[in-house]
PDB file of N, CA and C in Angstrom:
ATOM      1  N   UNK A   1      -4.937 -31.145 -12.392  1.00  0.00           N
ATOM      2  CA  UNK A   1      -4.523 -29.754 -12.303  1.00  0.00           C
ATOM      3  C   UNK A   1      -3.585 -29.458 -13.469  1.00  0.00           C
ATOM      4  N   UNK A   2      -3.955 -28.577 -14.002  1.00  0.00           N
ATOM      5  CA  UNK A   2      -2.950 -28.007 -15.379  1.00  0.00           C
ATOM      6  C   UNK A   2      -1.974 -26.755 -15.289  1.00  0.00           C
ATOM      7  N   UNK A   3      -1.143 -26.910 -15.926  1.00  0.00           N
ATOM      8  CA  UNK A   3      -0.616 -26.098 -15.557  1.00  0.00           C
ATOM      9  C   UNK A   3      -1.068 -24.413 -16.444  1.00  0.00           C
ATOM     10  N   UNK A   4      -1.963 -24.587 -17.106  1.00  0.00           N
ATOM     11  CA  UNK A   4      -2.516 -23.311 -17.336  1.00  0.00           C
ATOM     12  C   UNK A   4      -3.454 -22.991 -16.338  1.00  0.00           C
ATOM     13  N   UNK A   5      -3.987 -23.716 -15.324  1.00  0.00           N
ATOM     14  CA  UNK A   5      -5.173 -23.162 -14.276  1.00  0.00           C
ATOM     15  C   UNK A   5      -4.024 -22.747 -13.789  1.00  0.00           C
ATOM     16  N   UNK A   6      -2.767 -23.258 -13.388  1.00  0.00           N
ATOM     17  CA  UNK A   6      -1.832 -22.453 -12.383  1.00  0.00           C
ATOM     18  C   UNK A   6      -1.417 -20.970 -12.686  1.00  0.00           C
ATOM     19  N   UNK A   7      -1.217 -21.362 -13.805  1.00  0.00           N
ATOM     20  CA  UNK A   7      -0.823 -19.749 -14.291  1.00  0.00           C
ATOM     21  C   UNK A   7      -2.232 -18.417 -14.480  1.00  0.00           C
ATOM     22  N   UNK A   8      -2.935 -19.117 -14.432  1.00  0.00           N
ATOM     23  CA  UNK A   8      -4.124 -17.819 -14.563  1.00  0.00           C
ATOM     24  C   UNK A   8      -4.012 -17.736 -12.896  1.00  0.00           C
ATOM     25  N   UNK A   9      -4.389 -18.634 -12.114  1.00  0.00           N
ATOM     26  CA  UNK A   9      -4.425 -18.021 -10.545  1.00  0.00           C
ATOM     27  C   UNK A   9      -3.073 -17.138 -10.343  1.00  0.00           C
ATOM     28  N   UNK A  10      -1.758 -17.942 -10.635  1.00  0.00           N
ATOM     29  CA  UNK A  10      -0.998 -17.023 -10.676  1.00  0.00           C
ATOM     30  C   UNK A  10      -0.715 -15.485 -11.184  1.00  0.00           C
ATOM     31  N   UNK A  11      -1.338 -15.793 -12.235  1.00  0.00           N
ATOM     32  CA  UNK A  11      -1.851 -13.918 -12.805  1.00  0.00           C
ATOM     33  C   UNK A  11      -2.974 -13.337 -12.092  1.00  0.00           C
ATOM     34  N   UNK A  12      -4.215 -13.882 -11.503  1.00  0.00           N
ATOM     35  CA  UNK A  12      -5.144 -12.902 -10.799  1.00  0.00           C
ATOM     36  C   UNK A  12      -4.887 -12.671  -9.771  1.00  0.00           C
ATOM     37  N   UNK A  13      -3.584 -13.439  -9.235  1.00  0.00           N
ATOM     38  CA  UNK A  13      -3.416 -13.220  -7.673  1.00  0.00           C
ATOM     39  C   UNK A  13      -2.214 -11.705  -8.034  1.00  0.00           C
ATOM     40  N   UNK A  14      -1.500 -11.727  -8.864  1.00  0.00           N
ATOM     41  CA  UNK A  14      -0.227 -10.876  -8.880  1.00  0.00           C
ATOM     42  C   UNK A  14      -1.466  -9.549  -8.934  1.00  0.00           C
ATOM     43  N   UNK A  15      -2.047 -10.192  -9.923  1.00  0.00           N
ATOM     44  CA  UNK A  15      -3.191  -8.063 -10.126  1.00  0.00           C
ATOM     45  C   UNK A  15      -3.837  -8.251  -8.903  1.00  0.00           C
ATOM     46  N   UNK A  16      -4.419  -8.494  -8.162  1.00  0.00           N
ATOM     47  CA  UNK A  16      -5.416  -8.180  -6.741  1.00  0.00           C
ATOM     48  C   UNK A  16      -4.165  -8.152  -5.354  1.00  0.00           C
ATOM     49  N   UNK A  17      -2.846  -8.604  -5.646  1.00  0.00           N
ATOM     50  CA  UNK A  17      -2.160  -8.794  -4.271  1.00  0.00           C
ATOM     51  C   UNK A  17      -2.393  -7.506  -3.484  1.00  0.00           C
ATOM     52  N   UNK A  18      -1.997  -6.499  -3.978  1.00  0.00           N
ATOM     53  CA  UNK A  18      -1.588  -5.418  -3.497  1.00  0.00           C
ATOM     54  C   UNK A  18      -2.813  -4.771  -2.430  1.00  0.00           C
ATOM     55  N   UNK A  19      -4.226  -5.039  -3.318  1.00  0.00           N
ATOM     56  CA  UNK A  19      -5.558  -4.850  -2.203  1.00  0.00           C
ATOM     57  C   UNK A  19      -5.875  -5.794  -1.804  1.00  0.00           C
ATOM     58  N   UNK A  20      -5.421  -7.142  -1.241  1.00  0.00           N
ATOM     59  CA  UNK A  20      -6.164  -7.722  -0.666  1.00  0.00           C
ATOM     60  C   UNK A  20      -4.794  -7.750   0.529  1.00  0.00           C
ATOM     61  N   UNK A  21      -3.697  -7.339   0.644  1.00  0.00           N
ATOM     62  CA  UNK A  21      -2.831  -7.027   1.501  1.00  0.00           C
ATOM     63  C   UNK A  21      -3.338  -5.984   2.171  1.00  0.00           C
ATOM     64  N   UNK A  22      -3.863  -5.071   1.645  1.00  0.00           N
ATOM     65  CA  UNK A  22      -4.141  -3.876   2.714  1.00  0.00           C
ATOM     66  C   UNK A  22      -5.865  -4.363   3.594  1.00  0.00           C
ATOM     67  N   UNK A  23      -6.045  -5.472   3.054  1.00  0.00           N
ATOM     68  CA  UNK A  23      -7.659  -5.608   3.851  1.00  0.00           C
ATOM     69  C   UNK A  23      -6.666  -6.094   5.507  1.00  0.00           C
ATOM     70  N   UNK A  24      -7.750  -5.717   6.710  1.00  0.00           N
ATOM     71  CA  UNK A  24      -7.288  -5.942   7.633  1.00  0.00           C
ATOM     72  C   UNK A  24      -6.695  -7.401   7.973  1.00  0.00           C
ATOM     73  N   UNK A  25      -5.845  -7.187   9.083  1.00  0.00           N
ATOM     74  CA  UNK A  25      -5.335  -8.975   9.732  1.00  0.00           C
ATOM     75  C   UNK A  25      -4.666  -9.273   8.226  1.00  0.00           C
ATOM     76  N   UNK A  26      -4.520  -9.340   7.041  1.00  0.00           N
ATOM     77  CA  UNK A  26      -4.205 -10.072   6.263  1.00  0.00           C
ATOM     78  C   UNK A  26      -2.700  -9.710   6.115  1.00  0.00           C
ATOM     79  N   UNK A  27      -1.972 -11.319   6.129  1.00  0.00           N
ATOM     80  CA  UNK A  27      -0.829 -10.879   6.463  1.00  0.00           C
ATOM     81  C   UNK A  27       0.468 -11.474   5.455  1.00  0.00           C
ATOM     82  N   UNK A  28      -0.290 -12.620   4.167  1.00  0.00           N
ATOM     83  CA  UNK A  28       0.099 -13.179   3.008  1.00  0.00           C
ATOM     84  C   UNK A  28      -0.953 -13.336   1.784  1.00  0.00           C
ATOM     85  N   UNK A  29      -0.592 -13.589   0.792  1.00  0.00           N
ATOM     86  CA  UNK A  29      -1.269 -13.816  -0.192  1.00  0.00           C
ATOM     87  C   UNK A  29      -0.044 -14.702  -1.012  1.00  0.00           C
ATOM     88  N   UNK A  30      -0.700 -16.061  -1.569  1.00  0.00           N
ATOM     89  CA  UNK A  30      -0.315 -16.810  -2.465  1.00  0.00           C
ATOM     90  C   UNK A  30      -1.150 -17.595  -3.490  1.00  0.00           C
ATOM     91  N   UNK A  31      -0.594 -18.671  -3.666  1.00  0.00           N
ATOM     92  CA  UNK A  31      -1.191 -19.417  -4.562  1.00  0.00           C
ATOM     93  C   UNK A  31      -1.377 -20.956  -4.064  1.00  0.00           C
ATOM     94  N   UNK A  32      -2.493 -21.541  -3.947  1.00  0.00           N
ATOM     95  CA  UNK A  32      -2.185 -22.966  -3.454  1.00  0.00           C
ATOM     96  C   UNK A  32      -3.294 -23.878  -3.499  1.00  0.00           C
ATOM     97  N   UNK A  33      -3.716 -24.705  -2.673  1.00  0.00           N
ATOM     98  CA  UNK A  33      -5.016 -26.026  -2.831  1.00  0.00           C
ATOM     99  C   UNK A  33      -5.979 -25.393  -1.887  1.00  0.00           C
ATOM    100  N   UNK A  34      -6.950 -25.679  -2.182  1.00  0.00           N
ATOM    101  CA  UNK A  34      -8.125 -25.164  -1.320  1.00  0.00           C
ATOM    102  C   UNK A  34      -8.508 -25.686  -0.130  1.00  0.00           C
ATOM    103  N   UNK A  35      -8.507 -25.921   0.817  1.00  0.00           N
ATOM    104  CA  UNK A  35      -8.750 -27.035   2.125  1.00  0.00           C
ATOM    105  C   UNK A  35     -10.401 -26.693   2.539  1.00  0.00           C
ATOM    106  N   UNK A  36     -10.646 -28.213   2.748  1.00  0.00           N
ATOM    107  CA  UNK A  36     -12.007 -27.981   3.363  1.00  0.00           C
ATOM    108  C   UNK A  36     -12.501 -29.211   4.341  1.00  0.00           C
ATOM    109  N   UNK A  37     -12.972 -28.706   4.918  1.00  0.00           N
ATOM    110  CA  UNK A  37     -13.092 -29.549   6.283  1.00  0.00           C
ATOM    111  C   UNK A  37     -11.817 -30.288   6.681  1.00  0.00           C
ATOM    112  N   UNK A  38     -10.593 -29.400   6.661  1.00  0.00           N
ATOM    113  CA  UNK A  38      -9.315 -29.893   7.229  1.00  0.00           C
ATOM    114  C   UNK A  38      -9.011 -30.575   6.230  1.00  0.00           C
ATOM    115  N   UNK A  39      -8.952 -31.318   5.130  1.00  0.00           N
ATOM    116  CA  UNK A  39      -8.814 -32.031   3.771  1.00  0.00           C
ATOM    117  C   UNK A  39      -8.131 -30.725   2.789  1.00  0.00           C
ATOM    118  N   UNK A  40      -6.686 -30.981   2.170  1.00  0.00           N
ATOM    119  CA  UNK A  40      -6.415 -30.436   1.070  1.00  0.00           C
ATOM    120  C   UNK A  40      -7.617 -31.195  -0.534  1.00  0.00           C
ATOM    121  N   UNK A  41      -8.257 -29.979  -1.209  1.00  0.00           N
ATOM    122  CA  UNK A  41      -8.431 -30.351  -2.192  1.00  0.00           C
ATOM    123  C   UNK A  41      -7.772 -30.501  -3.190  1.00  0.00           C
ATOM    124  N   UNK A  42      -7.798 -30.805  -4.534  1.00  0.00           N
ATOM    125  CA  UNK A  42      -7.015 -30.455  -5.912  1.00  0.00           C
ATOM    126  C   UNK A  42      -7.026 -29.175  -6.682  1.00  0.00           C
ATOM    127  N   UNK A  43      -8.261 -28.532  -5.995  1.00  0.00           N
ATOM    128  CA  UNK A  43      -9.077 -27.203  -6.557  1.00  0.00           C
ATOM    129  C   UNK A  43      -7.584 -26.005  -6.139  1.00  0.00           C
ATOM    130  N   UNK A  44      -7.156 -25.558  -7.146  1.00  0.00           N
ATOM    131  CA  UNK A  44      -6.115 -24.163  -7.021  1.00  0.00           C
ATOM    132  C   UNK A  44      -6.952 -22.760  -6.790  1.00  0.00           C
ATOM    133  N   UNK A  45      -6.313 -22.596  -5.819  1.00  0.00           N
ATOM    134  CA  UNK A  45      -7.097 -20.995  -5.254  1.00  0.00           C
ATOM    135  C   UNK A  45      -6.002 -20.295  -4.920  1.00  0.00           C
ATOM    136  N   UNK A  46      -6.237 -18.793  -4.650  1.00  0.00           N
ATOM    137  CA  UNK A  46      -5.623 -17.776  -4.012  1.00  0.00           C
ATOM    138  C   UNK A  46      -5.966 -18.224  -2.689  1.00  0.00           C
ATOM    139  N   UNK A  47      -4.569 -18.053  -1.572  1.00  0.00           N
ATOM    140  CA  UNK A  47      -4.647 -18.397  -0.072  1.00  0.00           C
ATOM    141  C   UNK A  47      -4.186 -17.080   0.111  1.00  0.00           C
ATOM    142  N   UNK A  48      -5.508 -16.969   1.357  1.00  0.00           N
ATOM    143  CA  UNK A  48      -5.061 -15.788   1.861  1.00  0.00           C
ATOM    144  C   UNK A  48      -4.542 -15.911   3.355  1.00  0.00           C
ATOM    145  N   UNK A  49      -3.464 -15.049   4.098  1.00  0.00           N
ATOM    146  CA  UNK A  49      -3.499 -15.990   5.080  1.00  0.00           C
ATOM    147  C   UNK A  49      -3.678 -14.462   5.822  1.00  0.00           C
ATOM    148  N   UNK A  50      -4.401 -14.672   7.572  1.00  0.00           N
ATOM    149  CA  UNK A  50      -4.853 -13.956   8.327  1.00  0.00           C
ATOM    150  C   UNK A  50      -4.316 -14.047   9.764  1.00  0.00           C
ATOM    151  N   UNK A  51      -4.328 -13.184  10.105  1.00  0.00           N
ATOM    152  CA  UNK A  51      -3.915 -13.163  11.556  1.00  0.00           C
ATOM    153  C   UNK A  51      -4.594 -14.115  12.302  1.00  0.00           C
ATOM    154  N   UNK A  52      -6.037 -13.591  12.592  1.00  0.00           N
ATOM    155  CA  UNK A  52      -7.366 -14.349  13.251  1.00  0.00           C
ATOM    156  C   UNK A  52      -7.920 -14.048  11.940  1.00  0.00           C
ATOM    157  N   UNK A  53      -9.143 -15.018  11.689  1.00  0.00           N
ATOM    158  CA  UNK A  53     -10.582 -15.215  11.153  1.00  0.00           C
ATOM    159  C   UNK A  53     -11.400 -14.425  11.849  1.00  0.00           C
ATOM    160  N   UNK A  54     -12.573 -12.890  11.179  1.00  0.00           N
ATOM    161  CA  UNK A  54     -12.828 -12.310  11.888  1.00  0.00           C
ATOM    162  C   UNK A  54     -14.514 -12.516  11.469  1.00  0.00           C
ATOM    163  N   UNK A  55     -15.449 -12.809  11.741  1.00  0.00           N
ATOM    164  CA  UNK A  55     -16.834 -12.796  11.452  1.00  0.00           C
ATOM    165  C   UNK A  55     -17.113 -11.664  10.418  1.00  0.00           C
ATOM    166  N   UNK A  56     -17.751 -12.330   9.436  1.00  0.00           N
ATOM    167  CA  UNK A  56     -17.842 -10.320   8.652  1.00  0.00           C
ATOM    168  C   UNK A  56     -18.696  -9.762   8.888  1.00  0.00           C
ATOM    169  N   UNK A  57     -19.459 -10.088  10.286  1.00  0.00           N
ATOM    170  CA  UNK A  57     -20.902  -9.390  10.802  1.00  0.00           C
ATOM    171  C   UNK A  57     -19.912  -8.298  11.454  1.00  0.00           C
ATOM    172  N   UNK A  58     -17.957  -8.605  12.110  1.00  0.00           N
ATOM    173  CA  UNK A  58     -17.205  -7.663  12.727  1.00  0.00           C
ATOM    174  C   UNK A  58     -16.895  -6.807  11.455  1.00  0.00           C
ATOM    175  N   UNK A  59     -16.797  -6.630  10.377  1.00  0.00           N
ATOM    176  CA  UNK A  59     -16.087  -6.141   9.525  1.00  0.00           C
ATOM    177  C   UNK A  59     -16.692  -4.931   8.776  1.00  0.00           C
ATOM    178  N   UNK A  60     -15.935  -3.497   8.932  1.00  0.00           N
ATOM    179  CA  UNK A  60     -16.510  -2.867   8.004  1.00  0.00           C
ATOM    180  C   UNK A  60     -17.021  -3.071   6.426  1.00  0.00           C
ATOM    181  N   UNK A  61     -17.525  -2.296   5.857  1.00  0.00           N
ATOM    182  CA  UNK A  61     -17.658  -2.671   4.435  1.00  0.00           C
ATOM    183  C   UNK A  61     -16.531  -2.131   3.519  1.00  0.00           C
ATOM    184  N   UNK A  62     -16.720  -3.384   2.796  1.00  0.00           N
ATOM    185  CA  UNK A  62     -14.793  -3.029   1.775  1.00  0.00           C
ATOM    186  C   UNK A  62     -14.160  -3.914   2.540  1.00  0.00           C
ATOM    187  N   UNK A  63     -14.349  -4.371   3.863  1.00  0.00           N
ATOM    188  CA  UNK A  63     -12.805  -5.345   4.626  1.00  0.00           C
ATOM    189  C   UNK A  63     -12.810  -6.690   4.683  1.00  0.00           C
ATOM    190  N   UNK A  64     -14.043  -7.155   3.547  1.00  0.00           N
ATOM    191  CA  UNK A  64     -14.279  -8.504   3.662  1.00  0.00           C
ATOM    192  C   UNK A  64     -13.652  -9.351   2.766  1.00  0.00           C
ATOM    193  N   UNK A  65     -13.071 -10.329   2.880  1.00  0.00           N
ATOM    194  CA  UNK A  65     -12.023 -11.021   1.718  1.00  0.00           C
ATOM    195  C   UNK A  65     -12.798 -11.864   0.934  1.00  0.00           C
ATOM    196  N   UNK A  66     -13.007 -11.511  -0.210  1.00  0.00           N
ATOM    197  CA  UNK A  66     -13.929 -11.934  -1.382  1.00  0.00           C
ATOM    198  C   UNK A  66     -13.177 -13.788  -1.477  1.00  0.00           C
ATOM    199  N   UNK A  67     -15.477 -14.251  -1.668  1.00  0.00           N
ATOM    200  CA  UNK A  67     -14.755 -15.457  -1.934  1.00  0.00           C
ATOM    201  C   UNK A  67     -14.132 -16.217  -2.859  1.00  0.00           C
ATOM    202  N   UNK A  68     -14.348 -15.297  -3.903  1.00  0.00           N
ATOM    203  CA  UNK A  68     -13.458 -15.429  -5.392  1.00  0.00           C
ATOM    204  C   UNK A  68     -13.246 -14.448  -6.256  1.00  0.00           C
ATOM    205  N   UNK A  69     -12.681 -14.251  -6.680  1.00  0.00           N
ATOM    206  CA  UNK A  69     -12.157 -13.000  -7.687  1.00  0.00           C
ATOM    207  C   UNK A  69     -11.668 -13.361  -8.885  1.00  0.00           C
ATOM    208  N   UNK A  70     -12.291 -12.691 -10.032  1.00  0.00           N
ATOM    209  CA  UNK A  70     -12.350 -12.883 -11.646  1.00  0.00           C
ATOM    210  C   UNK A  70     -12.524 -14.720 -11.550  1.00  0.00           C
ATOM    211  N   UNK A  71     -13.562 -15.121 -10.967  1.00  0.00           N
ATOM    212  CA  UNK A  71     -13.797 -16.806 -11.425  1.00  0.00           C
ATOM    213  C   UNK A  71     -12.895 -17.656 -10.152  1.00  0.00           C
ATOM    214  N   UNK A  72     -11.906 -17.004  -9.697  1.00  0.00           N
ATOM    215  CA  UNK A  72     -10.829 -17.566  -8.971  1.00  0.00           C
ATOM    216  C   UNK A  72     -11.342 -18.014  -7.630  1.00  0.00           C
ATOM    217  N   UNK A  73     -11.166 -18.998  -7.097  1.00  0.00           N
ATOM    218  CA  UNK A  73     -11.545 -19.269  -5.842  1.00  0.00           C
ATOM    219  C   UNK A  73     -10.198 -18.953  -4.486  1.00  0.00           C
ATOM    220  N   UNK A  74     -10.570 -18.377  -3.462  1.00  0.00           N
ATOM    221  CA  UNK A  74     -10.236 -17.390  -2.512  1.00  0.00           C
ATOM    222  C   UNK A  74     -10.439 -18.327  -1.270  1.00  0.00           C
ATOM    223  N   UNK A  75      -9.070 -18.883  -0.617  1.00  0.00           N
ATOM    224  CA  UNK A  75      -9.445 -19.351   0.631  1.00  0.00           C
ATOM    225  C   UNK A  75      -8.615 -18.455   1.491  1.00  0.00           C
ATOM    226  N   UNK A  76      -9.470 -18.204   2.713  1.00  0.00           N
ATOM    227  CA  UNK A  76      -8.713 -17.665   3.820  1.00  0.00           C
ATOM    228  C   UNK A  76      -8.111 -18.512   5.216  1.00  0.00           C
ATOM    229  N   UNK A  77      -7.062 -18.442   5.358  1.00  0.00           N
ATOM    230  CA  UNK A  77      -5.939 -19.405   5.888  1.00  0.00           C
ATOM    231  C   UNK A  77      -5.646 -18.776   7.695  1.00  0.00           C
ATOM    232  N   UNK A  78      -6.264 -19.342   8.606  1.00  0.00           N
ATOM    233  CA  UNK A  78      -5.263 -18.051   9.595  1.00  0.00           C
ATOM    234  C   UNK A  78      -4.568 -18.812  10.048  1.00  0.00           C
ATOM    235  N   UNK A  79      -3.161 -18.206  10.265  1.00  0.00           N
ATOM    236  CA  UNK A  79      -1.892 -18.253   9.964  1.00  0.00           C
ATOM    237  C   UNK A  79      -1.177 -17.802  11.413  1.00  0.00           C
ATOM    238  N   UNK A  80      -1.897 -16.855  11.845  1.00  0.00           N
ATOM    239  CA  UNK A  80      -1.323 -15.752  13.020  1.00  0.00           C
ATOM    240  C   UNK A  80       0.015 -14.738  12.452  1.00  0.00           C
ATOM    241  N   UNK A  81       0.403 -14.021  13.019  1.00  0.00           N
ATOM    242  CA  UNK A  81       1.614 -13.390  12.659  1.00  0.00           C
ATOM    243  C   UNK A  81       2.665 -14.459  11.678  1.00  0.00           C
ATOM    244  N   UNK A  82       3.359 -13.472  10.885  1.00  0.00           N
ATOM    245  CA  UNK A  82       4.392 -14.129  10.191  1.00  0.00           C
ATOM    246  C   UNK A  82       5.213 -12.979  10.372  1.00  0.00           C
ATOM    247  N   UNK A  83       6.394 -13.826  10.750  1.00  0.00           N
ATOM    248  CA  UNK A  83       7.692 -13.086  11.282  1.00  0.00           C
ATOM    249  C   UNK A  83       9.194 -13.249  10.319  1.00  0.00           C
ATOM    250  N   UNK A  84       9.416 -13.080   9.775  1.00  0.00           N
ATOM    251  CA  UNK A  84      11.005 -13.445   9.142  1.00  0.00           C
ATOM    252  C   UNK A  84      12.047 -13.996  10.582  1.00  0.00           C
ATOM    253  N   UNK A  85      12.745 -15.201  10.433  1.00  0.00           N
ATOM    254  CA  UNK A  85      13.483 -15.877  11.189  1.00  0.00           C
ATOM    255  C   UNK A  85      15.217 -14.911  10.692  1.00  0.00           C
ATOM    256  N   UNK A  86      15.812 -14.394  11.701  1.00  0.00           N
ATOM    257  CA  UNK A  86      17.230 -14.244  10.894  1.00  0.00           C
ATOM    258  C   UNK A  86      18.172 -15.050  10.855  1.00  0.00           C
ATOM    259  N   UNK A  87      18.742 -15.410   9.789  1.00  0.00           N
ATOM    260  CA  UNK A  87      19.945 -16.490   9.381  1.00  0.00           C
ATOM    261  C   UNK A  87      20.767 -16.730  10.068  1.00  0.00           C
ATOM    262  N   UNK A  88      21.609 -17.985  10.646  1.00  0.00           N
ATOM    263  CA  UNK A  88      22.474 -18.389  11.293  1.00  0.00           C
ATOM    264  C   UNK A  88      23.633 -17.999  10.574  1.00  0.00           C
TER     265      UNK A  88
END
């Protein structure tokens, strides 16, 4: 992993954050390893993280979270709610 693949995911994720926040359930967007079959890979992707995982046979059109964007590979993470904890 190089650190120029980091920085391009890091740049396609900063330009797409903003719409792939407004797709439904989606409740983070970062940068991180791709997991597959429960296994972290080495492969750097945009993580998206979701409330629930929703079938996209449920999903209008436009609400489906692309599986890669500009070359970038796109995993979707569900996560459930994310809440801010307040400080002791």
């Amino acid at each position: 992993m190089s650190q120029s693949e980091i920085e391009r995911v890091t740049e396609v994720k900063r330009k797409h954050e903003k719409d792939l926040m407004r797709l439904p359930n989606v409740v983070a967007v970062g940068v991180g390893f791709r997991t597959r079959g429960g296994a972290r890979t080495g492969e750097a992707c945009i993580v998206v993280s979701v409330k629930a995982k929703v079938p996209a046979s449920q999903l209008k059109p436009g609400q489906a979270i692309p599986s890669s964007i500009e070359g970038v590979p796109v995993d979707v993470v569900e996560t459930g709610e994310i809440q801010a904890q307040p400080r002791s």
